[in-house]
Protein backbone atom coordinates (compact mmCIF):
# COMPACT_ATOMS: atom_id res chain seq x y z
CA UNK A 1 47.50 -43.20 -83.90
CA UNK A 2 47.81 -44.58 -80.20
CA UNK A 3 50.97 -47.15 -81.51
CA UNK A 4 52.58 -44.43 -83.44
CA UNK A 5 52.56 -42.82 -80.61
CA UNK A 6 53.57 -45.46 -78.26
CA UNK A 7 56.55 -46.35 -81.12
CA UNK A 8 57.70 -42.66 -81.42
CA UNK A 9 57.94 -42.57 -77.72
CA UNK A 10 60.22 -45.33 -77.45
CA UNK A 11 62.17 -44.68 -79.87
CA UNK A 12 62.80 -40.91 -78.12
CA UNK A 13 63.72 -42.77 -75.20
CA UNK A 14 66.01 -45.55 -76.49
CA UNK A 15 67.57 -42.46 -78.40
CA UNK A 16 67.82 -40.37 -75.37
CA UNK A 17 69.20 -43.27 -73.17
CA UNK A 18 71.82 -44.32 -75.97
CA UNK A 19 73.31 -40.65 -76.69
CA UNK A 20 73.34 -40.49 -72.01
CA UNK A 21 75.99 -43.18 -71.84
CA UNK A 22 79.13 -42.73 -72.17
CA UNK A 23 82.23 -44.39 -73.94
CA UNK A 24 85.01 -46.12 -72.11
CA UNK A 25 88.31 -45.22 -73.15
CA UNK A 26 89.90 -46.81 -75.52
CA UNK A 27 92.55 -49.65 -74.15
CA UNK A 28 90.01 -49.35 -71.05
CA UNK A 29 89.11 -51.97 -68.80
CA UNK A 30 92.89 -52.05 -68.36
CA UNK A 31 92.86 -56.01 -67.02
CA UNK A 32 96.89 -56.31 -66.50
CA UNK A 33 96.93 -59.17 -68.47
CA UNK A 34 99.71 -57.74 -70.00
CA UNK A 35 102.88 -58.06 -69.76
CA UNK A 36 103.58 -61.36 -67.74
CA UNK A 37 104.07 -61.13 -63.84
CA UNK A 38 108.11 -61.41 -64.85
CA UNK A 39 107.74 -58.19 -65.88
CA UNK A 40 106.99 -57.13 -62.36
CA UNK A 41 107.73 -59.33 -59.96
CA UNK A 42 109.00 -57.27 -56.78
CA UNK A 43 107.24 -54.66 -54.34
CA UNK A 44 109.99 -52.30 -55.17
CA UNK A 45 108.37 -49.16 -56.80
CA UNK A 46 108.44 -49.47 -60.91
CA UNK A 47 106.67 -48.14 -63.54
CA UNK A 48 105.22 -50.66 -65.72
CA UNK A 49 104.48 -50.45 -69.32
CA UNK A 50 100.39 -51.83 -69.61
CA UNK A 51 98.03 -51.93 -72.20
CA UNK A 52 96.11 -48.48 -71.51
CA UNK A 53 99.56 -47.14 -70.76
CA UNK A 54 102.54 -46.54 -67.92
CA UNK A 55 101.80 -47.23 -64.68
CA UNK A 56 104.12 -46.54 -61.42
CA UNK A 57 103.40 -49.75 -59.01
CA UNK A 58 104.45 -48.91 -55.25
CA UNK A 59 104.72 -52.25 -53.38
CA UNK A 60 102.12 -53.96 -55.86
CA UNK A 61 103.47 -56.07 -58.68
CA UNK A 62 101.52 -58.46 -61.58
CA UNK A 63 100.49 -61.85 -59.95
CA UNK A 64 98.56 -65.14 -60.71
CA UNK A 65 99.25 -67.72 -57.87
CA UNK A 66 96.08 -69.40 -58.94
CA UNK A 67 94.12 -69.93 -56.08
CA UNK A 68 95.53 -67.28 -54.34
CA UNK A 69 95.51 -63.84 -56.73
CA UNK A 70 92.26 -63.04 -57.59
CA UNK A 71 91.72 -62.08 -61.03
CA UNK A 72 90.02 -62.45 -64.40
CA UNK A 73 91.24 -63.16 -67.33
CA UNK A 74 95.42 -64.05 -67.25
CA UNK A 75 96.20 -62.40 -64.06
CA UNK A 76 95.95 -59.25 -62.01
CA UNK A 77 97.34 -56.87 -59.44
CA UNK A 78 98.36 -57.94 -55.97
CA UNK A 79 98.95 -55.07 -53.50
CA UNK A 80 101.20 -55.60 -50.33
CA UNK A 81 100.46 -56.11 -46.86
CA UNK A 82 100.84 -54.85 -43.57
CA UNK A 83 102.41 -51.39 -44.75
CA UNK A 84 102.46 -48.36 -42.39
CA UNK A 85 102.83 -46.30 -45.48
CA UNK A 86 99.80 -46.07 -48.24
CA UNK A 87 100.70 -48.76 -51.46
CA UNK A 88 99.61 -47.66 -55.28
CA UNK A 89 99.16 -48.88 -58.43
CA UNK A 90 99.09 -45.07 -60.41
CA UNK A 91 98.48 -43.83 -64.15
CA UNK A 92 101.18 -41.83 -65.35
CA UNK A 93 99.41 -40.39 -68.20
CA UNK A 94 96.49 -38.21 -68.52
CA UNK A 95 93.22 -38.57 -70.16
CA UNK A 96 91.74 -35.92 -71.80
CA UNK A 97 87.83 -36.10 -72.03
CA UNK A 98 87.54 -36.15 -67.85
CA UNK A 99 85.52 -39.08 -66.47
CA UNK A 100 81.97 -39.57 -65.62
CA UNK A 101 82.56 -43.27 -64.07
CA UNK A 102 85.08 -45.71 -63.02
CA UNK A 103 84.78 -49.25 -61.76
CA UNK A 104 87.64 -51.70 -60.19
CA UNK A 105 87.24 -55.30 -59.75
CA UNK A 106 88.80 -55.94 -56.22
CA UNK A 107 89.17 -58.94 -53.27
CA UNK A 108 91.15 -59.77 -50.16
CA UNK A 109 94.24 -61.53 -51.13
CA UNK A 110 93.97 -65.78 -50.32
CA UNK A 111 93.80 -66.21 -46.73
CA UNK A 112 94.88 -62.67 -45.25
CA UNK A 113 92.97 -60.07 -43.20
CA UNK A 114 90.89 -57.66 -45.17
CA UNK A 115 92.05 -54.24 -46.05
CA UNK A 116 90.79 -50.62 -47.04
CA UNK A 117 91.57 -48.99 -49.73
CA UNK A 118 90.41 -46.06 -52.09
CA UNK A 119 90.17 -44.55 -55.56
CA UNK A 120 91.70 -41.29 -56.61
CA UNK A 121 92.54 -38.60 -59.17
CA UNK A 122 94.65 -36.08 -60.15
CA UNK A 123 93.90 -32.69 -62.72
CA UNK A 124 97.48 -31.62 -62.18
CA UNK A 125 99.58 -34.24 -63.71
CA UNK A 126 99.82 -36.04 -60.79
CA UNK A 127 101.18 -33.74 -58.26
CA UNK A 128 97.87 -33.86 -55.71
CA UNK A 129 95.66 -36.30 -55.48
CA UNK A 130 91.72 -35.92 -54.16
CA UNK A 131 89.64 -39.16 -52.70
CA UNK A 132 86.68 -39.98 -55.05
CA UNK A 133 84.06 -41.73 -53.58
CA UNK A 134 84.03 -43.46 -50.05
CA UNK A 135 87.20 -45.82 -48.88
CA UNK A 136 85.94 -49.77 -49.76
CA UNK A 137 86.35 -52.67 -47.17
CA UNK A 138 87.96 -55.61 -48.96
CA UNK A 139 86.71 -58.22 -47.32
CA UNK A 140 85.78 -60.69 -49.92
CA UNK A 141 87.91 -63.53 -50.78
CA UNK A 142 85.98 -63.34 -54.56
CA UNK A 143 85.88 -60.67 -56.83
CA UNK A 144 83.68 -57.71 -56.05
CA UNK A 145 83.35 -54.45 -58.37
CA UNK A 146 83.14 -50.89 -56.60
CA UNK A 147 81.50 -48.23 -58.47
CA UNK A 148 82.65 -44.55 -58.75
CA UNK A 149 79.95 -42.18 -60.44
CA UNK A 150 81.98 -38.81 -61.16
CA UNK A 151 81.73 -35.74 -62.91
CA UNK A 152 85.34 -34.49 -64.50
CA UNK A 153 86.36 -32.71 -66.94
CA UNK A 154 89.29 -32.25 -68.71
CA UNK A 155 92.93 -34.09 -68.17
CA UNK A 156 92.34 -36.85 -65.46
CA UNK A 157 94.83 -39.47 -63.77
CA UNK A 158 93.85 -42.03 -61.20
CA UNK A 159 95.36 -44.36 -58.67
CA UNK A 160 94.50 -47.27 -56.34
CA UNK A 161 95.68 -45.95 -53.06
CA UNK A 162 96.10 -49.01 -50.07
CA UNK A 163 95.76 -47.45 -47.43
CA UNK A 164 98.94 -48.42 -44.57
CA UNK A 165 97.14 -49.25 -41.45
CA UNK A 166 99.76 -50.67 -40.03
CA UNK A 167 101.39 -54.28 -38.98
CA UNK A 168 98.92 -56.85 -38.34
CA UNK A 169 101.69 -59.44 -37.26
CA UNK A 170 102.52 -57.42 -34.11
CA UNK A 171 98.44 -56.29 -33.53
CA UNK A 172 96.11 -58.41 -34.55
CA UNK A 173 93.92 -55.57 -34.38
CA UNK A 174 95.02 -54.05 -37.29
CA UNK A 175 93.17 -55.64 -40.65
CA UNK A 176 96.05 -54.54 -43.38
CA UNK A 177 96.08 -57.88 -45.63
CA UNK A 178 97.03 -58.04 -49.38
CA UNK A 179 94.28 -56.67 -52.04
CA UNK A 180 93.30 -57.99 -55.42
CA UNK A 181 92.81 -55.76 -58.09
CA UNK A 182 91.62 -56.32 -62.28
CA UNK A 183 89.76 -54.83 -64.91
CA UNK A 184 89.74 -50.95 -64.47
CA UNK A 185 87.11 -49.04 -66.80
CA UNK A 186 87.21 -45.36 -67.08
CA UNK A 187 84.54 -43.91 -68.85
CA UNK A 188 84.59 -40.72 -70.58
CA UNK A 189 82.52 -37.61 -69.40
C-alpha cells in the first residue's frame, strides 16, 4: 500500500509539474539565423523579415564576424555603439496567448566597453512600451542568458531596447559598447 502510494504521488506531481509549464511559441527561440547578414547589413532602421516574423532593427543589423559577433548557431544580432539615442531590435507583430517568460542570449561585442540594455513590451500594438524586469549589464565577452519571469495576457510585442548612454570616444567614462544578441524564447502564459 506504502508504494502505491509513493507511485500515485509521483505521478500527481510529474502531472502537476508537466500541465505548470508552458509552451514556447511556435517559430520561438527566434535565433536570426535567417536570412543572411546581406539581408541587413547597415545601422539604418529596417524592418527585417525573420523566422518568428517582421522585425524593425534601429541601428542593429544581422552579423557573424566570427570571433567578434557573438552568437549560436549561423549568426546573430549586433547592436551599435556609442549612441546618445536608445538602439532596438522590435517585433512588429503581436502574439496572442500573453507571455509568462522570456529569455535572450546576450554579450559585449569583441573588444568594446560593456553596455546596458533592457527588455520590453507592448499591449497596444506597439505604440508604448513598459520595462520588464531590471536593465542587464553586458559585460561578458561570452554568451550569457537573462531571464524575464512575467505574467501577460493577451496580445504582446517585445523589443531589445540599448539603452544610448552616450559617446565613449569623447568620455571614457561612458561604457556604451556594441551588444550581442541570439536565441529569443517567448513562452506562452
Amino acid at each position: 500500500m506504502k508504494l502505491f502510494k509513493a507511485i500515485l504521488a509521483i505521478l500527481i506531481f510529474t502531472t502537476t509539474v508537466t500541465f505548470a509549464q508552458k509552451s514556447v511559441y511556435a517559430n520561438f527561440p527566434e535565433t536570426f539565423d535567417s536570412p543572411d547578414t546581406s539581408a541587413k547589413a547597415h545601422y539604418k532602421k529596417a524592418d527585417v523579415a525573420l523566422n518568428s516574423g517582421a522585425w524593425n532593427f534601429d541601428n542593429a543589423i544581422l552579423a557573424a564576424l566570427q570571433g567578434h559577433d557573438k552568437y549560436n548557431g549561423k549568426q546573430g544580432v549586433r547592436i551599435q555603439q556609442n549612441r546618445a539615442k536608445p538602439s532596438y531590435v522590435e517585433m512588429n507583430f503581436d502574439l496572442t496567448e500573453g507571455a509568462s517568460k522570456v529569455t535572450v542570449a546576450y554579450a559585449s561585442y569583441y573588444k568594446d566597453a560593456s553596455c546596458v540594455w533592457r527588455l520590453e513590451y507592448s499591449t497596444d500594438g506597439g505604440t508604448t512600451w513598459v520595462q520588464a524586469g531590471k536593465d542587464i549589464n553586458a559585460e561578458a565577452k561570452e554568451l550569457k542568458t537573462a531571464e524575464f519571469i512575467l505574467d501577460l495576457k493577451g496580445k504582446v510585442r517585445f523589443r531589445i531596447n540599448k539603452l544610448g548612454l552616450g559617446d565613449g570616444k569623447t568620455d571614457p567614462n561612458i561604457k556604451n559598447g556594441r551588444l550581442s544578441i541570439d536565441d529569443i524564447a517567448i513562452y506562452k502564459n
